[in-house]
Protein backbone atom coordinates (compact mmCIF):
# COMPACT_ATOMS: atom_id res chain seq x y z
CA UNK A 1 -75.19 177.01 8.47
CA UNK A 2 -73.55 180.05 9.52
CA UNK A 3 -70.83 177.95 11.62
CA UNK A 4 -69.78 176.56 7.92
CA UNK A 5 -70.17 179.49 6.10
CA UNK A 6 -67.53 181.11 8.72
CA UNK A 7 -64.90 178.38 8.49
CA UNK A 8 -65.39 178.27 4.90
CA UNK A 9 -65.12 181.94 4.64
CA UNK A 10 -61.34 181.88 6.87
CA UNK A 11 -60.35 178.98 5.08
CA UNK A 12 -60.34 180.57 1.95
CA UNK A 13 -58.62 184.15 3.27
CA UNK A 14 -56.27 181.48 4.90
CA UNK A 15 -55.31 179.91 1.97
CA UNK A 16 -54.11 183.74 0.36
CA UNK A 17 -51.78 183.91 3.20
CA UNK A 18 -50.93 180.01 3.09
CA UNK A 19 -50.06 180.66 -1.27
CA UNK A 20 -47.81 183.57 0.00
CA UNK A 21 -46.09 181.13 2.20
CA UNK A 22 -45.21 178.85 -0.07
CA UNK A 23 -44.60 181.63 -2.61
CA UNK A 24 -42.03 183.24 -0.48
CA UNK A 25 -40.53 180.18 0.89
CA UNK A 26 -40.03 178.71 -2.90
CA UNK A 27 -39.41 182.03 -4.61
CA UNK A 28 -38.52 184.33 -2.23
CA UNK A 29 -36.41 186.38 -5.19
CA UNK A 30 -39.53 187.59 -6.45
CA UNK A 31 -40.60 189.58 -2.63
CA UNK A 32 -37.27 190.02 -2.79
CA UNK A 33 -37.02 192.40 -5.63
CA UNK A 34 -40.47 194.07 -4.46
CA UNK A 35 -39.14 195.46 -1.15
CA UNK A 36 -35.42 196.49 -3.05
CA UNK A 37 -37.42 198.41 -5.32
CA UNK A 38 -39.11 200.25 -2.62
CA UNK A 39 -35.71 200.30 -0.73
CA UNK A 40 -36.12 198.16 2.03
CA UNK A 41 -34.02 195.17 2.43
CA UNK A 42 -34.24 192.03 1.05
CA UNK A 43 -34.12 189.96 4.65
CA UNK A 44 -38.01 191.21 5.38
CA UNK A 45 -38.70 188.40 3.02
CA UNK A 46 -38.72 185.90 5.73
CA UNK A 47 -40.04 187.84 8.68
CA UNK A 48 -43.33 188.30 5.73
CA UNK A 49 -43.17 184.27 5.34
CA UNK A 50 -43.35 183.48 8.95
CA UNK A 51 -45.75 186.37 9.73
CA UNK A 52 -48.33 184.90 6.51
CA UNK A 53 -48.07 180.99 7.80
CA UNK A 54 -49.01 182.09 10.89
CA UNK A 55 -52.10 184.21 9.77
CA UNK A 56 -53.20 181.10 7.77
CA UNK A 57 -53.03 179.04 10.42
CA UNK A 58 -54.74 181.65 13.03
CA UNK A 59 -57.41 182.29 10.26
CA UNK A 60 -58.37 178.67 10.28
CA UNK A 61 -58.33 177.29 13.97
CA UNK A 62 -59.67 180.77 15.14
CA UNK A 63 -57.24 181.77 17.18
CA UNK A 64 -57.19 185.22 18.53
CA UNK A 65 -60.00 186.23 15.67
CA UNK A 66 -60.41 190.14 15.98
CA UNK A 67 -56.64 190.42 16.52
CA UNK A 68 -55.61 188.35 13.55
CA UNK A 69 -58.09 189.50 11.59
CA UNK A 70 -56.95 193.38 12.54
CA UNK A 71 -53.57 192.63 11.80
CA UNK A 72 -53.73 190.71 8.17
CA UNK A 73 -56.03 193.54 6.74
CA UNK A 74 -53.38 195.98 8.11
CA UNK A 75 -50.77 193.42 6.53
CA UNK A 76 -52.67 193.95 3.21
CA UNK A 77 -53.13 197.67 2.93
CA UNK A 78 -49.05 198.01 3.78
CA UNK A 79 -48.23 195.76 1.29
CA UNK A 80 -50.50 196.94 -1.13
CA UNK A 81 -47.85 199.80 -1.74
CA UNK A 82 -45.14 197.42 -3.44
CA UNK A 83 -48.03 196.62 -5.88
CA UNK A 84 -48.96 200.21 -6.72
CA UNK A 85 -47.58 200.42 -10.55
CA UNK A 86 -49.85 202.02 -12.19
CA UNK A 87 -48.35 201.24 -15.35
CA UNK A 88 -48.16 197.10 -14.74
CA UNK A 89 -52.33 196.65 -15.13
CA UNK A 90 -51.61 192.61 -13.07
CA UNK A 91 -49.95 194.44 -10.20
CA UNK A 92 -52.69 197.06 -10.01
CA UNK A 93 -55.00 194.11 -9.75
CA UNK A 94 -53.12 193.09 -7.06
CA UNK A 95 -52.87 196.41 -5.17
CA UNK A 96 -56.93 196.72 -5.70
CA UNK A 97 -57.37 192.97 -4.38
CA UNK A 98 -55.79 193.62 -1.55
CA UNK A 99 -57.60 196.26 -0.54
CA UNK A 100 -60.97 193.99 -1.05
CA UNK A 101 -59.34 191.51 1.07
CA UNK A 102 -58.63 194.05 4.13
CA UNK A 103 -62.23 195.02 3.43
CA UNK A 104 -63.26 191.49 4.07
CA UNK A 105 -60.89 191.51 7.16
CA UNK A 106 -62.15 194.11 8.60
CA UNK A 107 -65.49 192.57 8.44
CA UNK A 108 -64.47 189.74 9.61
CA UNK A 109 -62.85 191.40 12.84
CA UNK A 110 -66.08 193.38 13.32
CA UNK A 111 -68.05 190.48 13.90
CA UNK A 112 -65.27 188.44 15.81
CA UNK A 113 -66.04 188.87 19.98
CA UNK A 114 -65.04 192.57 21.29
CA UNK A 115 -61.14 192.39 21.99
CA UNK A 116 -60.15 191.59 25.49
């Protein structure tokens, strides 16, 4: 039970990271606009599409578990900045969901074999 429980539990993180892939790839205007407001350039856009396709497919096959797992909750809490607007109450959501998902990372990485 715990075997299905794990996949089930990377599947669904996969599938944020898979959503921003598609997001990105369809609409990348919107990511866009979120790194020119904080002054970075637009380009990273597609760098943050590759880099989220492959965390959802690491997330699901396994791969590299504890490093993947390290390095999409750091993804989160970085990105969480282009999110803080406290005055927009959806992208505070956002910007506290992320957190919980690096939270659930982190657990996830904790319990993944020691890194080699």
């Amino acid at each position: 039970m715990d075997k299905v429980i794990d996949i089930a539990g990377r599947v669904l993180l996969a599938a944020l990271f898979a959503a921003g892939t598609v997001q990105k790839a369809t609409d990348p205007g919107s990511a866009a606009g979120l790194l020119a407001d904080r002054g970075l350039p637009e380009v990273l856009v597609w760098p943050a599409m590759v880099f989220n396709a492959g965390l959802a497919v690491a997330l699901v096959v396994g791969w590299q578990l504890k490093w993947v797992a390290l390095a999409a909750a750091l993804y989160c809490m970085v990105t969480s900045v282009f999110h803080f607007i406290p005055s927009d109450g959806w992208q505070m959501s956002i910007f506290v969901k992320n957190w919980a998902i690096a939270g659930g990372l982190l657990c996830l990485a904790a319990r993944s074999r020691a890194i080699s």
